[in-house]
PDB file of N, CA and C in Angstrom:
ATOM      1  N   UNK A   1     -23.335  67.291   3.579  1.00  0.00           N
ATOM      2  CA  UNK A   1     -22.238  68.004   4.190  1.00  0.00           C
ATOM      3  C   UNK A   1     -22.669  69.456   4.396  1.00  0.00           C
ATOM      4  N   UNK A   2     -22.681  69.501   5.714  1.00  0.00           N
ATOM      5  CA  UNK A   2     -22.980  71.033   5.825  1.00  0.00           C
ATOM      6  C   UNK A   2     -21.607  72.170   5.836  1.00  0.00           C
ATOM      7  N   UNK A   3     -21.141  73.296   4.740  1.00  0.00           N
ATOM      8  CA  UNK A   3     -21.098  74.112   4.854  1.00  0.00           C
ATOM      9  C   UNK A   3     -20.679  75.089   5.800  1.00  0.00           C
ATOM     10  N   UNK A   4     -20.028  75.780   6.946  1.00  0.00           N
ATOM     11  CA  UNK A   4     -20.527  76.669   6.951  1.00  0.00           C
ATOM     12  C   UNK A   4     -20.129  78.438   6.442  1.00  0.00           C
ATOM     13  N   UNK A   5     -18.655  77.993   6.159  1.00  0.00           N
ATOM     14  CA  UNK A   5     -17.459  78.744   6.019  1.00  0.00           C
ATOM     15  C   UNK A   5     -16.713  78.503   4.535  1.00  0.00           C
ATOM     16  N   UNK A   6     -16.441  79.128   3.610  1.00  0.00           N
ATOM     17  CA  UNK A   6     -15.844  78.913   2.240  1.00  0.00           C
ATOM     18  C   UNK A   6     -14.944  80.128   2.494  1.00  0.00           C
ATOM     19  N   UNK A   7     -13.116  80.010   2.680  1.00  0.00           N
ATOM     20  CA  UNK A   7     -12.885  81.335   2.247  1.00  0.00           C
ATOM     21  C   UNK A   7     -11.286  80.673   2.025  1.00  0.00           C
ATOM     22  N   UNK A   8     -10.730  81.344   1.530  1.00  0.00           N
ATOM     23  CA  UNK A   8      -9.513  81.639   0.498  1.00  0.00           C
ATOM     24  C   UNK A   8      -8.786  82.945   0.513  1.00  0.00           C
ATOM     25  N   UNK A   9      -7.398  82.693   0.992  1.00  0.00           N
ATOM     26  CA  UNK A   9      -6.459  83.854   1.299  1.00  0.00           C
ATOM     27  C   UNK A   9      -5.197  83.447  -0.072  1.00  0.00           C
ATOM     28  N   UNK A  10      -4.450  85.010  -0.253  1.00  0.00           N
ATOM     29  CA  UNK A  10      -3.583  84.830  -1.125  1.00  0.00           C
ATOM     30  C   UNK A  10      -2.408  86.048  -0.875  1.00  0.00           C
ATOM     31  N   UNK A  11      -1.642  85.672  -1.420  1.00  0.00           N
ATOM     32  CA  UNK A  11      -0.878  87.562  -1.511  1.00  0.00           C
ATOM     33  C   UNK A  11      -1.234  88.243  -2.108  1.00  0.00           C
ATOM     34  N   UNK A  12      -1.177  89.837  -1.812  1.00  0.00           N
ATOM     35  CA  UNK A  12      -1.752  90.583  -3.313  1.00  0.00           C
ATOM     36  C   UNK A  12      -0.800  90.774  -4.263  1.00  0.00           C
ATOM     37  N   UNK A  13       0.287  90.349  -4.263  1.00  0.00           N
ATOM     38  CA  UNK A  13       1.392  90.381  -5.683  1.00  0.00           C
ATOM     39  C   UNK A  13       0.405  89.488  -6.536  1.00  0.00           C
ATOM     40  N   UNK A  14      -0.141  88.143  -5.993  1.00  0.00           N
ATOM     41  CA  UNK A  14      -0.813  86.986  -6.990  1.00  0.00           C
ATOM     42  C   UNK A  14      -2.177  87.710  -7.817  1.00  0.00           C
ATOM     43  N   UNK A  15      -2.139  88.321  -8.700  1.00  0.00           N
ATOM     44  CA  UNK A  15      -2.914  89.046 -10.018  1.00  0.00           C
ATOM     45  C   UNK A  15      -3.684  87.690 -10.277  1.00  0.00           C
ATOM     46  N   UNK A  16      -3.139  86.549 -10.401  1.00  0.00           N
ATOM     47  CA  UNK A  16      -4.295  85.619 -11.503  1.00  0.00           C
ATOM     48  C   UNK A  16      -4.785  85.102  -9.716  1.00  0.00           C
ATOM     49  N   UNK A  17      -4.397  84.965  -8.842  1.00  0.00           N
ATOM     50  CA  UNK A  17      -5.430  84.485  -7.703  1.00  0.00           C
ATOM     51  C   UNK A  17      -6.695  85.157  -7.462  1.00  0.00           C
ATOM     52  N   UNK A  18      -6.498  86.215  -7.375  1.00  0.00           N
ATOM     53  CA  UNK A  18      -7.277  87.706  -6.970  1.00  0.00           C
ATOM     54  C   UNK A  18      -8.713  87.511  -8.018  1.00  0.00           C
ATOM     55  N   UNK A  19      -8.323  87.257  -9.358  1.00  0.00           N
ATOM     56  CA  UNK A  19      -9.182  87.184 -10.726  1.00  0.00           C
ATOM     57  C   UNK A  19      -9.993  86.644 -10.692  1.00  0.00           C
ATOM     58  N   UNK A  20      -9.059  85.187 -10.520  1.00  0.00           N
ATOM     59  CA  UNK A  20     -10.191  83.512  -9.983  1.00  0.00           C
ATOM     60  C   UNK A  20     -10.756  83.664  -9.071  1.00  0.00           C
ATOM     61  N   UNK A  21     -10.443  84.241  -7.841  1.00  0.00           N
ATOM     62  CA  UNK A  21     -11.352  84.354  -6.865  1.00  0.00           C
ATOM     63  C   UNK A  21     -12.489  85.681  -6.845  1.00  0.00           C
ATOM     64  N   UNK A  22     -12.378  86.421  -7.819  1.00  0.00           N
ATOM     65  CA  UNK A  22     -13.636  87.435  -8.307  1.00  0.00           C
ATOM     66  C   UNK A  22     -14.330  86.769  -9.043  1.00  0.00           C
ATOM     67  N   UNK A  23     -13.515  85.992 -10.030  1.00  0.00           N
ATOM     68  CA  UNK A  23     -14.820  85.208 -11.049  1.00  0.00           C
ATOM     69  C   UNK A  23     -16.066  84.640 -10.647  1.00  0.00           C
ATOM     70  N   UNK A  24     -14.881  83.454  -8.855  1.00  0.00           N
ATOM     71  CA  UNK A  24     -16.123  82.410  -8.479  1.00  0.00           C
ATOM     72  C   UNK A  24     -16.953  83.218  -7.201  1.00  0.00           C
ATOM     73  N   UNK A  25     -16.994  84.920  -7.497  1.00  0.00           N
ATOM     74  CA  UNK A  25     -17.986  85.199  -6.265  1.00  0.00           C
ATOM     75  C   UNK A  25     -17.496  85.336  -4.900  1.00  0.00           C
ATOM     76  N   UNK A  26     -15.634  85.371  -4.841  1.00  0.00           N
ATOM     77  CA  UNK A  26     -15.429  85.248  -3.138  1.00  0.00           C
ATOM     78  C   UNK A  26     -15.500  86.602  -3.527  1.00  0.00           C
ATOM     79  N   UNK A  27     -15.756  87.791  -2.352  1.00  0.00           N
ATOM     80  CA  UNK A  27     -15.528  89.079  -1.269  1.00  0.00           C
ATOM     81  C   UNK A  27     -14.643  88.848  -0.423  1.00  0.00           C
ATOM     82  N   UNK A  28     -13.716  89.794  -0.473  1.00  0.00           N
ATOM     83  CA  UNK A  28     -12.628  90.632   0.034  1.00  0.00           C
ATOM     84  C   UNK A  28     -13.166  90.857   1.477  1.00  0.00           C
ATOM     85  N   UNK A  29     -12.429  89.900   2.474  1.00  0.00           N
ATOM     86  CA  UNK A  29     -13.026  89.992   3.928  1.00  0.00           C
ATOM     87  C   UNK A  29     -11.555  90.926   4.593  1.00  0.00           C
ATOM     88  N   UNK A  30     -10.654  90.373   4.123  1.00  0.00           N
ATOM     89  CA  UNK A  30      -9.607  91.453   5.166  1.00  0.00           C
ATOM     90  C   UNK A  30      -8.225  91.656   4.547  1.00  0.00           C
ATOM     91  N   UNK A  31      -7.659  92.252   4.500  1.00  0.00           N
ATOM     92  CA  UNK A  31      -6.627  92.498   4.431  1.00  0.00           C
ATOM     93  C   UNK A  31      -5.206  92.497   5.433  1.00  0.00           C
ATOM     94  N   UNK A  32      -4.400  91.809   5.749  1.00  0.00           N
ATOM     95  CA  UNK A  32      -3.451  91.225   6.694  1.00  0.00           C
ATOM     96  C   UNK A  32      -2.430  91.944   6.739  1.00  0.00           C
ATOM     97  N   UNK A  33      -1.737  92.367   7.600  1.00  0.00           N
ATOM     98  CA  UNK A  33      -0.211  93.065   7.679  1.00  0.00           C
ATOM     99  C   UNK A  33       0.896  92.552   7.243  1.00  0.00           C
ATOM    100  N   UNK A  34       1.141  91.200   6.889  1.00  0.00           N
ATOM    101  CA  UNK A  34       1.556  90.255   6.329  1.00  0.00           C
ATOM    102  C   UNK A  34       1.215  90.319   4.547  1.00  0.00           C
ATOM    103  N   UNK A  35       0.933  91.231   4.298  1.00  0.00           N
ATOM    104  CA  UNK A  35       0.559  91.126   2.571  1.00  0.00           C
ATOM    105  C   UNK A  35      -0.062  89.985   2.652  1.00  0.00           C
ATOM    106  N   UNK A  36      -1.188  89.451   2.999  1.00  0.00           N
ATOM    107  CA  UNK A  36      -2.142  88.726   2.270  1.00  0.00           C
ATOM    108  C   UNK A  36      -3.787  89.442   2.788  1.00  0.00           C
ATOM    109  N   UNK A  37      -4.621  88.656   1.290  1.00  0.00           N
ATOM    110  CA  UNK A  37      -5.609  89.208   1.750  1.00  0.00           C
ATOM    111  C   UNK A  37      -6.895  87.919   1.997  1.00  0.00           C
ATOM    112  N   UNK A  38      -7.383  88.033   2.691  1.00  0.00           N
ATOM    113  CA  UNK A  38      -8.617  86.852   2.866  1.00  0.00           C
ATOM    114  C   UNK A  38      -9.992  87.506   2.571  1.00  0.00           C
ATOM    115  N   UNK A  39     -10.192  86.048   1.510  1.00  0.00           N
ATOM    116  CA  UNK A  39     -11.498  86.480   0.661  1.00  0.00           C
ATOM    117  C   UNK A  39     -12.587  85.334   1.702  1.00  0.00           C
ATOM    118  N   UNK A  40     -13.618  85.656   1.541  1.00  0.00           N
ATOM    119  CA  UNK A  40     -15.048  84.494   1.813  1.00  0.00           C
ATOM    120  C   UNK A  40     -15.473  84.304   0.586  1.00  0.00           C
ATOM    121  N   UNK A  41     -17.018  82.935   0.677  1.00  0.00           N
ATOM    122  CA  UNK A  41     -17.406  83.497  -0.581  1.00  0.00           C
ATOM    123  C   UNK A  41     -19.155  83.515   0.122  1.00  0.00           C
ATOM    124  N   UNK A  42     -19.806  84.278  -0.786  1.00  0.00           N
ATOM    125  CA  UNK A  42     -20.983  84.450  -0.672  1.00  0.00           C
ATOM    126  C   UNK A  42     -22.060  83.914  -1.413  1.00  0.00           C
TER     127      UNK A  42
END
């Protein structure tokens, strides 16, 4: 299975999303006007 895209959005009120998704290595790709933010991972 190829890959090519891994990414994961959340609100930033969600504290334990934000955490888990620093633990497993995603980066902070954007930030939305909508209060959410979309991570990738690298």
């Amino acid at each position: 299975m190829k890959l090519y895209r891994i990414w994961a959005a959340t609100r930033q009120q969600n504290a334990p999303a934000i955490r888990l998704l620093d633990r497993l290595n995603f980066v902070k790709v954007k930030e939305t006007d909508d209060d959410e933010i979309e991570y990738g991972l690298r």
